[in-house]
C-alpha atoms as a PDB file:
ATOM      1  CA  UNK A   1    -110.834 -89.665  14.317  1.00  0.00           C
ATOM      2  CA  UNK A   2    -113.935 -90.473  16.343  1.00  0.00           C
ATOM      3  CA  UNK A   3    -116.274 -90.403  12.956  1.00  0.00           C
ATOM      4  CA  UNK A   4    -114.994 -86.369  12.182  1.00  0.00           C
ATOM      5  CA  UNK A   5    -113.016 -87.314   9.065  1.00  0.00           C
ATOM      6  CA  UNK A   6    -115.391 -90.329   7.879  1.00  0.00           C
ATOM      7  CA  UNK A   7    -113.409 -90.857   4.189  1.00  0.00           C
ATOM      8  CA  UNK A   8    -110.375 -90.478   2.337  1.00  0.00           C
ATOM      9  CA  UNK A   9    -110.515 -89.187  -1.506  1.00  0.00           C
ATOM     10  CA  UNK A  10    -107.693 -89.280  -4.068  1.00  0.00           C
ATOM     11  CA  UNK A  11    -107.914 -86.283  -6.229  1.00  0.00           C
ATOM     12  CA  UNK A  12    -106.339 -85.807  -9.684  1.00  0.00           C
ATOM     13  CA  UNK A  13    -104.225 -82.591  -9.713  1.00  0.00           C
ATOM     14  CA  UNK A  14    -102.593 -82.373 -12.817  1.00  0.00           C
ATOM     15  CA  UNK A  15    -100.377 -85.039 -13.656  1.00  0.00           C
ATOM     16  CA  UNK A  16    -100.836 -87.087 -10.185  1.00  0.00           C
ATOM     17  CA  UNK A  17    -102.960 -87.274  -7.129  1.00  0.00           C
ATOM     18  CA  UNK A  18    -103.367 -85.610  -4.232  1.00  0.00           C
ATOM     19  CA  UNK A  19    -105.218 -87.156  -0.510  1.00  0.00           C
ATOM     20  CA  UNK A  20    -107.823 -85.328   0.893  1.00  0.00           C
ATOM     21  CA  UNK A  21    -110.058 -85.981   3.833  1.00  0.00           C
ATOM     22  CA  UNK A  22    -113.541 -85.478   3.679  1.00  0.00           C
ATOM     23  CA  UNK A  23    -114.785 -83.528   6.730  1.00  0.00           C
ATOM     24  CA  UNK A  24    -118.901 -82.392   6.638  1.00  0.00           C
ATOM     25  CA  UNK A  25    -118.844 -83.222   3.591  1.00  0.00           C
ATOM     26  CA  UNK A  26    -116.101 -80.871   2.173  1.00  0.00           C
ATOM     27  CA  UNK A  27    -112.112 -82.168   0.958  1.00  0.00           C
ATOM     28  CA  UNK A  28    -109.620 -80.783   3.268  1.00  0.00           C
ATOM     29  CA  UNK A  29    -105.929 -81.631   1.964  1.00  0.00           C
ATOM     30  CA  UNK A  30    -103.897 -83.337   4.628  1.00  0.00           C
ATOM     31  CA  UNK A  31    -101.855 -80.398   4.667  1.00  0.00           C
ATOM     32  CA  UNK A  32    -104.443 -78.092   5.696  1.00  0.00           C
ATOM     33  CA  UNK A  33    -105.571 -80.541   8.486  1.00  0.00           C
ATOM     34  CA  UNK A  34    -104.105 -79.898  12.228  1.00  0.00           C
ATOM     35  CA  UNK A  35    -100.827 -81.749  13.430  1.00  0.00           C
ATOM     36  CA  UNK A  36    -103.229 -84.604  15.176  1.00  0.00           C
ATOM     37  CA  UNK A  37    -105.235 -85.149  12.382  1.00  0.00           C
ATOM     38  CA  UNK A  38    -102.243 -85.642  10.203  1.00  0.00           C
ATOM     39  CA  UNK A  39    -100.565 -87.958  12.439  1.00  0.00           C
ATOM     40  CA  UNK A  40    -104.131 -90.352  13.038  1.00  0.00           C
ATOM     41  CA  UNK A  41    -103.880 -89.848   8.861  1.00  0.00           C
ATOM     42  CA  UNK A  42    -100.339 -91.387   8.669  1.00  0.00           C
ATOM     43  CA  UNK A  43    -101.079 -94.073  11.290  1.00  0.00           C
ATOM     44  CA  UNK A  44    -104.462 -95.009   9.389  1.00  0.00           C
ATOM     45  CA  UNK A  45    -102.195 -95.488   6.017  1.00  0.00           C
ATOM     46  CA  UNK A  46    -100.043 -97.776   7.421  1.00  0.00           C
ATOM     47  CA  UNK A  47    -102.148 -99.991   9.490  1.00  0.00           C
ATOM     48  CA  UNK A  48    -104.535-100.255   5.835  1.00  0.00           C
ATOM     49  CA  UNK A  49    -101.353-101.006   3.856  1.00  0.00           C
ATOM     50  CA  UNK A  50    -100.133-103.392   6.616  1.00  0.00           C
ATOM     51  CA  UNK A  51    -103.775-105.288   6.597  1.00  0.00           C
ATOM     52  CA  UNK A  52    -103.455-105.622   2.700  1.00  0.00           C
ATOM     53  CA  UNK A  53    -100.150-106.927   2.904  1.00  0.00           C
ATOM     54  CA  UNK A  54    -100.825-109.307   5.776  1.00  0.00           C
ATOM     55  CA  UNK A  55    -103.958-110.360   4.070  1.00  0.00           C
ATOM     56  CA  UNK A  56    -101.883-111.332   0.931  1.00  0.00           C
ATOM     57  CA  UNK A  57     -99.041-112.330   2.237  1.00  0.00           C
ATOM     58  CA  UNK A  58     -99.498-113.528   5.809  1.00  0.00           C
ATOM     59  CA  UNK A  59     -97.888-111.862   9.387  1.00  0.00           C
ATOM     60  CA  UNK A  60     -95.831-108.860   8.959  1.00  0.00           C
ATOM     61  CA  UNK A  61     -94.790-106.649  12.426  1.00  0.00           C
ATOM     62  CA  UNK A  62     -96.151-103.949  13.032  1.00  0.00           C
ATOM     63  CA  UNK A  63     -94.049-101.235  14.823  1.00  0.00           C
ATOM     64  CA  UNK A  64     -94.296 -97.630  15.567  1.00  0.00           C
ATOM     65  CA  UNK A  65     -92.586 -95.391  17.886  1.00  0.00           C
ATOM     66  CA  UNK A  66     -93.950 -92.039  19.087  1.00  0.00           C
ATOM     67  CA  UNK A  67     -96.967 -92.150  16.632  1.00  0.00           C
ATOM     68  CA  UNK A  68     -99.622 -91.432  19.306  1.00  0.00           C
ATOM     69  CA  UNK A  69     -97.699 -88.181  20.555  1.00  0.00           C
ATOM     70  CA  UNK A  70    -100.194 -85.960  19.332  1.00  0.00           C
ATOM     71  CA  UNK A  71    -103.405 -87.838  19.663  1.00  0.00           C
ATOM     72  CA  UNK A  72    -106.007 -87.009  22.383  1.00  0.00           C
ATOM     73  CA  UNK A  73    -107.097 -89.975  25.076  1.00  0.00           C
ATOM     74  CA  UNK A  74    -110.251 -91.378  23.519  1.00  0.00           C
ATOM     75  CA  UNK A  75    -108.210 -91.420  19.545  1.00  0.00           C
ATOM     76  CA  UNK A  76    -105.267 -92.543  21.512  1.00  0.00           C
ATOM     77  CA  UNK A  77    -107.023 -95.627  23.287  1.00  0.00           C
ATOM     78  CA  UNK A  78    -109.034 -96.045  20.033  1.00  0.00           C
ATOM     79  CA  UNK A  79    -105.545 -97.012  18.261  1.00  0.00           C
ATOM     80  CA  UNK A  80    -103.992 -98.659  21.225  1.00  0.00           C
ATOM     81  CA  UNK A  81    -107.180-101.033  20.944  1.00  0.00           C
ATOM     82  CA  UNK A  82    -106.623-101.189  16.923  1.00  0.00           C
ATOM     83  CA  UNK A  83    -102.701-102.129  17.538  1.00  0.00           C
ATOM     84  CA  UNK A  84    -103.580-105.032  19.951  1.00  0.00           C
ATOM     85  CA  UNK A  85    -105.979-106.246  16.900  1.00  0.00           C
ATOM     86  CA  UNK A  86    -103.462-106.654  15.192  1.00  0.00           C
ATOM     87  CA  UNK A  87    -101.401-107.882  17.923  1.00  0.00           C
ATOM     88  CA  UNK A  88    -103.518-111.158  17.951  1.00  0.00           C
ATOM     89  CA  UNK A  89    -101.985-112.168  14.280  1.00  0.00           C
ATOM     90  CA  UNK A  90     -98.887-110.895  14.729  1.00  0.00           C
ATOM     91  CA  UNK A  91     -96.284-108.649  16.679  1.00  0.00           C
ATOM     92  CA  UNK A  92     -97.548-105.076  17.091  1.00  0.00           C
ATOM     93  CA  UNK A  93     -94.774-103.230  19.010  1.00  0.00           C
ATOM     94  CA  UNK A  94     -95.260 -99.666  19.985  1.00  0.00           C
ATOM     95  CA  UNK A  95     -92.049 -97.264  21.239  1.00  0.00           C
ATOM     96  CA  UNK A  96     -92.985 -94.388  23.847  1.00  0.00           C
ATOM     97  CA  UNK A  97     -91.293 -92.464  25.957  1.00  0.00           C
ATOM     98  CA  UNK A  98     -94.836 -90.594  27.440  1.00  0.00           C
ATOM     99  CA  UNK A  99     -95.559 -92.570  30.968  1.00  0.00           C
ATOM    100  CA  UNK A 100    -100.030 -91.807  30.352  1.00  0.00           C
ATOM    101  CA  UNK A 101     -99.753 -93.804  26.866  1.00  0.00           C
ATOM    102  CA  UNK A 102     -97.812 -96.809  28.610  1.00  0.00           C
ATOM    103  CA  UNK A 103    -100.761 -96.177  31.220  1.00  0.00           C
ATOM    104  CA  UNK A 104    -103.763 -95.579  28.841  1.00  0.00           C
ATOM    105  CA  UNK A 105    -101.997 -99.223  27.376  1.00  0.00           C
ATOM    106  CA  UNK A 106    -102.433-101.091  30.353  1.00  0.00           C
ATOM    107  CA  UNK A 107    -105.859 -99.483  30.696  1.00  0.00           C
ATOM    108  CA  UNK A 108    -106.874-100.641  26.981  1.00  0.00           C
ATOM    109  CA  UNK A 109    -104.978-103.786  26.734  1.00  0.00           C
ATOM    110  CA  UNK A 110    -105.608-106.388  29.215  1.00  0.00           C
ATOM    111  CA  UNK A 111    -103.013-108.614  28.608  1.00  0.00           C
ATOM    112  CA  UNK A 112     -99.958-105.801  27.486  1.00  0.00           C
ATOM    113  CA  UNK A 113     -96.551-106.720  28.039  1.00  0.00           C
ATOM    114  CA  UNK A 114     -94.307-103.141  28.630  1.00  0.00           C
ATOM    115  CA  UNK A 115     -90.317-103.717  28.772  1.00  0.00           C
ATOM    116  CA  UNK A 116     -89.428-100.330  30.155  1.00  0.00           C
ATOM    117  CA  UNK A 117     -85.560 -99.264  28.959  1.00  0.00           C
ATOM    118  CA  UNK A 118     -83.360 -97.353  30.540  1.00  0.00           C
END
């Protein structure tokens, strides 16, 4: 999120929990966050539950189609960078059908590998 949403909290509420970013300071429920922020939310969940699981239990893939959709082009090469990290212990394969991420990609990733389908 380029350092705007710098933690995650789990807050009781009632009988469970609920996630909230922290944002100057102040909880904002992932709800009341915008469409972006919610998706770089989701992908940051599953790339921290993939690197406990990999760090447990050795290489898992990683896949994800669409996920960058809503993310701007610095957040967007930020996770393309993140994805070939992960890349380098195991297979990290992203789906898109939007031509400036496969671009951004090649820009990011020195040594991608696209298969375009038809």
């Amino acid at each position: 999120t380029g350092g705007e949403w710098p933690r995650l909290e789990a807050q009781p509420t009632g009988a469970g929990e609920r996630l909230v970013g922290i944002r100057n300071g102040q909880p904002v429920a992932a709800e009341a966050m915008s469409t972006g922020t919610r998706g770089q939310l989701y992908l940051a969940l599953r790339v921290a539950g993939h690197a406990d699981f990999t760090a447990r239990f050795g290489a898992l893939p990683f896949l994800t189609d669409d996920i960058l959709e809503t993310f701007d082009d610095t957040r967007a090469a930020a996770a393309l960078s993140l994805t070939a990290e992960m890349g380098r212990t195991g297979q990290a394969i992203m789906f898109t059908h939007h031509r400036h991420l496969v671009d951004l990609g090649r820009e990011v990733i020195p040594d991608l590998h696209v298969v375009e389908m038809e």
